[in-house]
C-alpha atoms as a PDB file:
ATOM      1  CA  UNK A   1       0.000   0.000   0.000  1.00  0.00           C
ATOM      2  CA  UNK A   2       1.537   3.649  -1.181  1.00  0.00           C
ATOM      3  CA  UNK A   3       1.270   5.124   3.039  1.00  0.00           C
ATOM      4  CA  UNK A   4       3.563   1.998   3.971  1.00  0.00           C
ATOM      5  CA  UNK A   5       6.757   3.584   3.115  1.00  0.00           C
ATOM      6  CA  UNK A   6       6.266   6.734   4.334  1.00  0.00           C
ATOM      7  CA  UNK A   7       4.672   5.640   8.009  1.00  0.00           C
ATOM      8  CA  UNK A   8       7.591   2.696   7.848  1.00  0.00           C
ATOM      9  CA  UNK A   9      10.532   5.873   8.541  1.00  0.00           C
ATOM     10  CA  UNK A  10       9.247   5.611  12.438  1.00  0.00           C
ATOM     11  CA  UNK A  11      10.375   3.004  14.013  1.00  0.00           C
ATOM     12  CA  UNK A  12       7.355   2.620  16.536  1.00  0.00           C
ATOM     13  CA  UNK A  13       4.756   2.143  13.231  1.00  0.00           C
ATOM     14  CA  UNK A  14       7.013   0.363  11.459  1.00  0.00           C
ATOM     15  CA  UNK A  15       6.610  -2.517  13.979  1.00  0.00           C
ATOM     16  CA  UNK A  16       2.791  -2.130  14.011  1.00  0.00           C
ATOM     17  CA  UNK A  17       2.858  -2.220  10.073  1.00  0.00           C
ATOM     18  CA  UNK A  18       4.579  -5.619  10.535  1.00  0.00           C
ATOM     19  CA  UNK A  19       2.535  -7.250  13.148  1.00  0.00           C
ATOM     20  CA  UNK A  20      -1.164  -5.789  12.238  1.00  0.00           C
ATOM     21  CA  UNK A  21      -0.521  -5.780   7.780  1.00  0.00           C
ATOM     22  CA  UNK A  22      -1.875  -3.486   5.866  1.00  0.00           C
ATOM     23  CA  UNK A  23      -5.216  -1.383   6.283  1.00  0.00           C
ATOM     24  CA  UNK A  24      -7.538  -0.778   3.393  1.00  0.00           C
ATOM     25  CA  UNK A  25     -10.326   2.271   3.367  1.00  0.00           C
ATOM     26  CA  UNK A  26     -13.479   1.461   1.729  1.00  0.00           C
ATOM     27  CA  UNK A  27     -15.952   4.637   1.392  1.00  0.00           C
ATOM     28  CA  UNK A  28     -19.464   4.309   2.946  1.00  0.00           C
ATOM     29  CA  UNK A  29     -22.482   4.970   0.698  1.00  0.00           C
ATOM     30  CA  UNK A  30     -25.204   6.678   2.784  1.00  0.00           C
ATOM     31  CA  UNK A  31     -23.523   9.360   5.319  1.00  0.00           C
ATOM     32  CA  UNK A  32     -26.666  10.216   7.147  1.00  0.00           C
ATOM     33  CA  UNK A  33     -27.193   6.857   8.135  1.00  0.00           C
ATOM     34  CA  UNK A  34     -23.014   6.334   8.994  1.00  0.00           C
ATOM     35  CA  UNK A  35     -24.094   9.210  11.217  1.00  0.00           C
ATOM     36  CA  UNK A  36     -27.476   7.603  12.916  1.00  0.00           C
ATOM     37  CA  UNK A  37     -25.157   4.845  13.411  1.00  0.00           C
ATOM     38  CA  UNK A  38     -22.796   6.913  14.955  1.00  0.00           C
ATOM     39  CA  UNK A  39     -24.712   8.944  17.421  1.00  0.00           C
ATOM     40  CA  UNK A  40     -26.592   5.476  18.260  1.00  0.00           C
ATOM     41  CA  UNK A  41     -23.411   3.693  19.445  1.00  0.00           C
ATOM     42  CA  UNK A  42     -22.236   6.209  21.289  1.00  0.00           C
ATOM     43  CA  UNK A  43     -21.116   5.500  24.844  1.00  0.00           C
ATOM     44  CA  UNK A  44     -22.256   1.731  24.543  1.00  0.00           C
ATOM     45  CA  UNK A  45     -20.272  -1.163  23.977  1.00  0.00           C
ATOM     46  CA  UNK A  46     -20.033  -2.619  20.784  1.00  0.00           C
ATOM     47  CA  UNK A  47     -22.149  -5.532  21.581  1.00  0.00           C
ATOM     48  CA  UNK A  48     -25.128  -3.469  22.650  1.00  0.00           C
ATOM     49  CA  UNK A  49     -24.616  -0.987  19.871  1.00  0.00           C
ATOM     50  CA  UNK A  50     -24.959  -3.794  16.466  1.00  0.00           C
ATOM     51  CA  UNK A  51     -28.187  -4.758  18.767  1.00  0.00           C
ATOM     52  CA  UNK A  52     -29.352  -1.404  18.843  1.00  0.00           C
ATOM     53  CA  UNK A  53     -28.467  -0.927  14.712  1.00  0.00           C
ATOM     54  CA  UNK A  54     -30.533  -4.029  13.959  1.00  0.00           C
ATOM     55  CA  UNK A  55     -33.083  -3.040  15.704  1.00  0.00           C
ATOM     56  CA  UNK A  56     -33.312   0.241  13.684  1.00  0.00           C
ATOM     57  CA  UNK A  57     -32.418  -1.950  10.160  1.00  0.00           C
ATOM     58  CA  UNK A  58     -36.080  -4.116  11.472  1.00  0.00           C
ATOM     59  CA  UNK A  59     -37.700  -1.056  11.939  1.00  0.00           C
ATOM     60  CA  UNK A  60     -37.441  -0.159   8.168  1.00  0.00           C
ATOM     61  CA  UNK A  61     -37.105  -3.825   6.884  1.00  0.00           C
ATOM     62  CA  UNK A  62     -33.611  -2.700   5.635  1.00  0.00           C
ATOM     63  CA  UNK A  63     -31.746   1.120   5.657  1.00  0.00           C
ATOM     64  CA  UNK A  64     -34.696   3.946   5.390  1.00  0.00           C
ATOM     65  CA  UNK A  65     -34.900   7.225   4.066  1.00  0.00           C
ATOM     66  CA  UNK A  66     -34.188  10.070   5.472  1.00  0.00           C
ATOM     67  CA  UNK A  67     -37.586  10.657   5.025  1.00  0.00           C
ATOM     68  CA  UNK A  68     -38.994   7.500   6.860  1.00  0.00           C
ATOM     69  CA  UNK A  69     -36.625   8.656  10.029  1.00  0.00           C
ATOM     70  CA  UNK A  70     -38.092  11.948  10.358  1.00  0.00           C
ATOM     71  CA  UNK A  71     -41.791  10.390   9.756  1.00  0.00           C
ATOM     72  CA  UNK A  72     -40.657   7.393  12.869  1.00  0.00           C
ATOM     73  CA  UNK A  73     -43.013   8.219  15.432  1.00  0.00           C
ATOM     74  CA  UNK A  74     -40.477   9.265  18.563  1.00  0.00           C
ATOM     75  CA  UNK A  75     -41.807   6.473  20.510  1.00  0.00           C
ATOM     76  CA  UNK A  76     -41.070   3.872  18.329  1.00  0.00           C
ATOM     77  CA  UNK A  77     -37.521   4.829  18.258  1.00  0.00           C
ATOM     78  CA  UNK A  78     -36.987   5.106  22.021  1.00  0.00           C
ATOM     79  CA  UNK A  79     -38.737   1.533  22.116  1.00  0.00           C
ATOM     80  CA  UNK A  80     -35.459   0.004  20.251  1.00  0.00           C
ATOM     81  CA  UNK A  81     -33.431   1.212  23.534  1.00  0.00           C
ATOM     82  CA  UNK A  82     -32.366   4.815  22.270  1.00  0.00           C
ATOM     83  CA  UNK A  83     -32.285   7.549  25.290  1.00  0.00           C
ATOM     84  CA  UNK A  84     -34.484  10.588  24.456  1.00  0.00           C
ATOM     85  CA  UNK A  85     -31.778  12.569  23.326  1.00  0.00           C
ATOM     86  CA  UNK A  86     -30.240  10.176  20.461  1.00  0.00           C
ATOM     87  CA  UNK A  87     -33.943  10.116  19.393  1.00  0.00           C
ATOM     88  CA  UNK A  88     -33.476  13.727  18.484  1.00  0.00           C
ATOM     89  CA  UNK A  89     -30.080  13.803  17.245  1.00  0.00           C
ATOM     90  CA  UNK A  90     -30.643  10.497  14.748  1.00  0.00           C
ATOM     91  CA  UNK A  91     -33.540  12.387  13.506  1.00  0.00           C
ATOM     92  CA  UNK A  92     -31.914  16.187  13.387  1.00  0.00           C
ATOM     93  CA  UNK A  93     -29.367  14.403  11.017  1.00  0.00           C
ATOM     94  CA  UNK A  94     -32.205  13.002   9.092  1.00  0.00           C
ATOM     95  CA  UNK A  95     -33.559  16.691   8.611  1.00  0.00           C
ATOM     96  CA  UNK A  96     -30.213  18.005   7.658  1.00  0.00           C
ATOM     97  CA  UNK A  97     -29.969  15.534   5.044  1.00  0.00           C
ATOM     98  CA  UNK A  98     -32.888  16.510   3.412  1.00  0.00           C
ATOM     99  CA  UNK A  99     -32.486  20.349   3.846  1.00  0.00           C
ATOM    100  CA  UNK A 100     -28.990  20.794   3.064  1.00  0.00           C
ATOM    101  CA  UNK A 101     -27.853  17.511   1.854  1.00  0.00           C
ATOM    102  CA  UNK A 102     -24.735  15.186   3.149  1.00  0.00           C
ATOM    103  CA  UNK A 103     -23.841  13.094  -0.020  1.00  0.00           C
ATOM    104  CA  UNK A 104     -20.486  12.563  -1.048  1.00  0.00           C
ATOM    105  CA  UNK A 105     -20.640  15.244  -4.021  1.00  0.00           C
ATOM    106  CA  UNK A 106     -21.085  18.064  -1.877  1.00  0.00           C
ATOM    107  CA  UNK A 107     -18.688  16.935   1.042  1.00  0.00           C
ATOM    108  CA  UNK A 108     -16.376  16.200  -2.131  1.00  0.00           C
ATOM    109  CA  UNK A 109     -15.739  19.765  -2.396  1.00  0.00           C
ATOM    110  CA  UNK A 110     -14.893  20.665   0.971  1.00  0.00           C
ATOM    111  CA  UNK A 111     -11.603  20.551   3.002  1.00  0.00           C
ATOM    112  CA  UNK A 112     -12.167  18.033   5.975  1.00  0.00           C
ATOM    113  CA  UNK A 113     -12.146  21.591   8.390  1.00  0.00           C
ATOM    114  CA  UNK A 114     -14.781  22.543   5.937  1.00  0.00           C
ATOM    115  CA  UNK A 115     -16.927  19.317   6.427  1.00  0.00           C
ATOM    116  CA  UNK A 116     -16.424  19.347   9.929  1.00  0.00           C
ATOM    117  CA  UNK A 117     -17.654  23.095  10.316  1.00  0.00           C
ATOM    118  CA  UNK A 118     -20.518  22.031   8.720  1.00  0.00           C
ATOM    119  CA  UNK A 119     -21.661  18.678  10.366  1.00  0.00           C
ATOM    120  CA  UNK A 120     -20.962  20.309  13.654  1.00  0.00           C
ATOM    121  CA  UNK A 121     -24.317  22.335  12.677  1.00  0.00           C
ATOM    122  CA  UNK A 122     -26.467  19.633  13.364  1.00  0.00           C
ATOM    123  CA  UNK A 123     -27.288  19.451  17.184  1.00  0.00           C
ATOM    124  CA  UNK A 124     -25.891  16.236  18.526  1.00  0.00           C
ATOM    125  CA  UNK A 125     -23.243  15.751  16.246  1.00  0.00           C
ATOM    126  CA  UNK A 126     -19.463  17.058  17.103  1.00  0.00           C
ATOM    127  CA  UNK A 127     -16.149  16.776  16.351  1.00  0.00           C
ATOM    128  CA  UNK A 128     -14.849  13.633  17.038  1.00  0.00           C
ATOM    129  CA  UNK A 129     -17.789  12.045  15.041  1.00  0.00           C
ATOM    130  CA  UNK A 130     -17.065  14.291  12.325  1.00  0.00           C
ATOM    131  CA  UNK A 131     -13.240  12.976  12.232  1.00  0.00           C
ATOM    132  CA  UNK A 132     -14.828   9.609  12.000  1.00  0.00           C
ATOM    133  CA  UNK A 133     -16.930  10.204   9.098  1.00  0.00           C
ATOM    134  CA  UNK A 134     -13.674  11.474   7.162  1.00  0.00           C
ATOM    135  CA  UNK A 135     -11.943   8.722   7.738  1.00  0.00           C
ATOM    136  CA  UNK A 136     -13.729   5.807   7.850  1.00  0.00           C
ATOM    137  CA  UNK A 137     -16.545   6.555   5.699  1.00  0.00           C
ATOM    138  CA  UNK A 138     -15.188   9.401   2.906  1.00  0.00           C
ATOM    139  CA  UNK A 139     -11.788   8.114   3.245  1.00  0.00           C
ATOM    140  CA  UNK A 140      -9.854  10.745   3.674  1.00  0.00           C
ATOM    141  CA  UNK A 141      -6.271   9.763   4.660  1.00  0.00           C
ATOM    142  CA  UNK A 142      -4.737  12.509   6.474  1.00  0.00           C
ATOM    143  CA  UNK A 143      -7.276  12.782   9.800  1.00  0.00           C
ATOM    144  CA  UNK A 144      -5.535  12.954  13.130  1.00  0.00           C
ATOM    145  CA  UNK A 145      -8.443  12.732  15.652  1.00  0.00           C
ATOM    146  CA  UNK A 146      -6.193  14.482  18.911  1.00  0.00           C
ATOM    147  CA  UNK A 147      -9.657  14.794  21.452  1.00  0.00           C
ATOM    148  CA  UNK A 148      -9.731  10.840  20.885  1.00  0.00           C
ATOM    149  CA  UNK A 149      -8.623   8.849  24.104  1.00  0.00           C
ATOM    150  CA  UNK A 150      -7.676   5.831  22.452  1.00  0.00           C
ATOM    151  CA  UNK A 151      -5.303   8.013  20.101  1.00  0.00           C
ATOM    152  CA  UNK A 152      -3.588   9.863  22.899  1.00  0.00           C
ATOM    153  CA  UNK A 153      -2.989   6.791  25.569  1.00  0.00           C
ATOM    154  CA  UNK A 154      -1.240   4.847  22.056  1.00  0.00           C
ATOM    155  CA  UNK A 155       0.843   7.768  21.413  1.00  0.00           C
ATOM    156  CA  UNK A 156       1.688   8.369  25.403  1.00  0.00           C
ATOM    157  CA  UNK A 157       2.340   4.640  25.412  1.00  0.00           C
ATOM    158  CA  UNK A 158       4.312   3.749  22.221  1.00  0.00           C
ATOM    159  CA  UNK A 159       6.202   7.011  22.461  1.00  0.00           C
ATOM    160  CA  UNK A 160       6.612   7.143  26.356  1.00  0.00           C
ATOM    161  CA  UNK A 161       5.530  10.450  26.946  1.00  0.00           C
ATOM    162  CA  UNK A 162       5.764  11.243  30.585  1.00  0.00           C
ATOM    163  CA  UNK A 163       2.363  13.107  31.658  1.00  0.00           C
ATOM    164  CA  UNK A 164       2.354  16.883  31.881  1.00  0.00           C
ATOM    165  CA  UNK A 165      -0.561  19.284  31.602  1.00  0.00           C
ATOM    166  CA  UNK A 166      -2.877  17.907  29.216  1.00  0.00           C
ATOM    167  CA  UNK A 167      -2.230  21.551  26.737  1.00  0.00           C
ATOM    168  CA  UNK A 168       1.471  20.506  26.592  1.00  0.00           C
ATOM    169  CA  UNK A 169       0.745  16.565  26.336  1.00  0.00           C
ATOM    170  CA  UNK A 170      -1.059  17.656  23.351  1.00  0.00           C
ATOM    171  CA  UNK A 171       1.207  19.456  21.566  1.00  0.00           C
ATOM    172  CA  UNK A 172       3.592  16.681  21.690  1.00  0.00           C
ATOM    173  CA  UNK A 173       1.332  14.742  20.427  1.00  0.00           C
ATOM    174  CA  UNK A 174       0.797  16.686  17.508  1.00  0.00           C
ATOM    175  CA  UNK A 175       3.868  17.171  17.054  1.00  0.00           C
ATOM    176  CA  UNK A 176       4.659  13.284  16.481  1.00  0.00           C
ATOM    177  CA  UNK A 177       1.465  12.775  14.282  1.00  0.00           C
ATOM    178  CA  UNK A 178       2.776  16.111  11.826  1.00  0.00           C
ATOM    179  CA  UNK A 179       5.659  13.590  10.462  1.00  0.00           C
ATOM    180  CA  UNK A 180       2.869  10.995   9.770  1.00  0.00           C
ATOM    181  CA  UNK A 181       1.277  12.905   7.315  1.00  0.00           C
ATOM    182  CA  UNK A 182      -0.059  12.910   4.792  1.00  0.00           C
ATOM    183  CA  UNK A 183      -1.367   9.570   5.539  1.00  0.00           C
ATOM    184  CA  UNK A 184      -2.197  10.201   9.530  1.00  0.00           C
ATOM    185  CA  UNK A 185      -5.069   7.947   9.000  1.00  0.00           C
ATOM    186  CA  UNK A 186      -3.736   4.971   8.885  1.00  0.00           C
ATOM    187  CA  UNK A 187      -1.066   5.495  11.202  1.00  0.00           C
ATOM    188  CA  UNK A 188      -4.297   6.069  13.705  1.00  0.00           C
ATOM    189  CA  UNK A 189      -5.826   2.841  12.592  1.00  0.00           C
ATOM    190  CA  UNK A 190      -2.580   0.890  14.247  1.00  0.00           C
ATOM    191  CA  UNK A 191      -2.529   2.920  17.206  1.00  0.00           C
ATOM    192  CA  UNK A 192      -5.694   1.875  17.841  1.00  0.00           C
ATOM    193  CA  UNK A 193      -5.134  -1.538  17.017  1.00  0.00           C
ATOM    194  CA  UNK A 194      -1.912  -1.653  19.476  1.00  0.00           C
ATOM    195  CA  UNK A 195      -4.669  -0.521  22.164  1.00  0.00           C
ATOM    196  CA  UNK A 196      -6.994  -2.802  20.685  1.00  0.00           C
ATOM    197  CA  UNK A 197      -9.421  -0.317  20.776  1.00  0.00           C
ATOM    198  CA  UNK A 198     -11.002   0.615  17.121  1.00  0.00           C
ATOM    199  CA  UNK A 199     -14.158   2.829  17.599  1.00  0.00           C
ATOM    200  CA  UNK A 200     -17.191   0.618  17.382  1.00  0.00           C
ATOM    201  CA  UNK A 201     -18.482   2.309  14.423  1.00  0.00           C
ATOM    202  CA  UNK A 202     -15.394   1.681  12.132  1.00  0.00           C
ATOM    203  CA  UNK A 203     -16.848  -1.107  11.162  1.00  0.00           C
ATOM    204  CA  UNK A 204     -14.576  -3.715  12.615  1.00  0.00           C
ATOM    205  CA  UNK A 205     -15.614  -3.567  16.163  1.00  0.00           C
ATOM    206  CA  UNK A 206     -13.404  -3.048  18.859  1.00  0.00           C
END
């Protein structure tokens, strides 16, 4: 894969590289549902989250609409175990969709600060599940998530970074994932697989 020579000049990855192979990104077709999904697993494990997704797949007999979300009496979708909240948010992104539009030819155009400025409109939606979206379901191979826990204990581990204030733990941080680029991605995708901690919506469970 073209990112393996580049990420393979530090040491640290070019273990991981060796032990874990190589990663591949596929793109995801429907983003407002990557984002229901999203906001639906969200502080669950994975288990209870691909219960919760089929669930919402029965509801529909298959994916819905944005249209069907919106018309999902709330009820019904607090009955599949969402919290009153996630309720709203699944469905906010469902009205976004169909007001402003999320498909990959308008996200196309924008810079991945861009797309995140944007998403982060939609009430229940922030950052880090922005990041997500960019890489894991437009593909976009130069995403360095920093407010992600999983990211920052692999770097702090692998690179033994002794704790200081978290502003100054950060910036060291940073400062090791600038010589990944442009392909930061990936080089996330074996940090978290050295914690053996993928997010749960990645696809590949944790």
């Amino acid at each position: 894969m073209h990112y393996v020579k580049h990420l393979s000049k530090d040491e640290k990855l070019r273990r991981l590289i060796k032990d874990h192979g190589v990663f591949k990104l596929n793109k995801r077709k429907n983003l407002y549902l990557y984002l229901c999904y999203s906001i639906m697993s969200q502080q669950l494990s994975t288990k209870v989250a691909r219960v919760i997704k089929q669930r919402f797949l029965d509801l529909y007999r298959g994916e819905p609409t944005a249209q069907q979300i919106i018309d999902t009496p709330f009820e019904k979708l607090r009955a599949i175990g969402l919290s009153n909240a996630k309720v709203n948010y699944v469905q906010n992104v469902a009205r976004f969709e169909i007001e402003k539009g999320l498909g990959h030819k308008k996200l196309a155009k924008m810079s991945d600060e861009e797309v995140i400025e944007y998403l982060t409109e939609i009430k229940g939606v922030g950052r880090w599940t922005v990041e997500m979206l960019l890489m894991f379901a437009l593909c976009r191979e130069d995403l360095f998530a920093i407010d992600d826990l999983g990211l920052q204990q692999a770097v702090i581990g692998l690179y033994d970074l002794k704790h200081r204030k978290k502003k100054i733990m950060n910036a060291k941080i940073l400062k090791i994932s600038a010589q990944w680029a442009p392909y930061r991605t990936y080089a996330c995708l074996y940090l978290w697989r050295w914690k053996d901690n993928p997010p749960a919506i990645n696809g590949e469970g944790r």
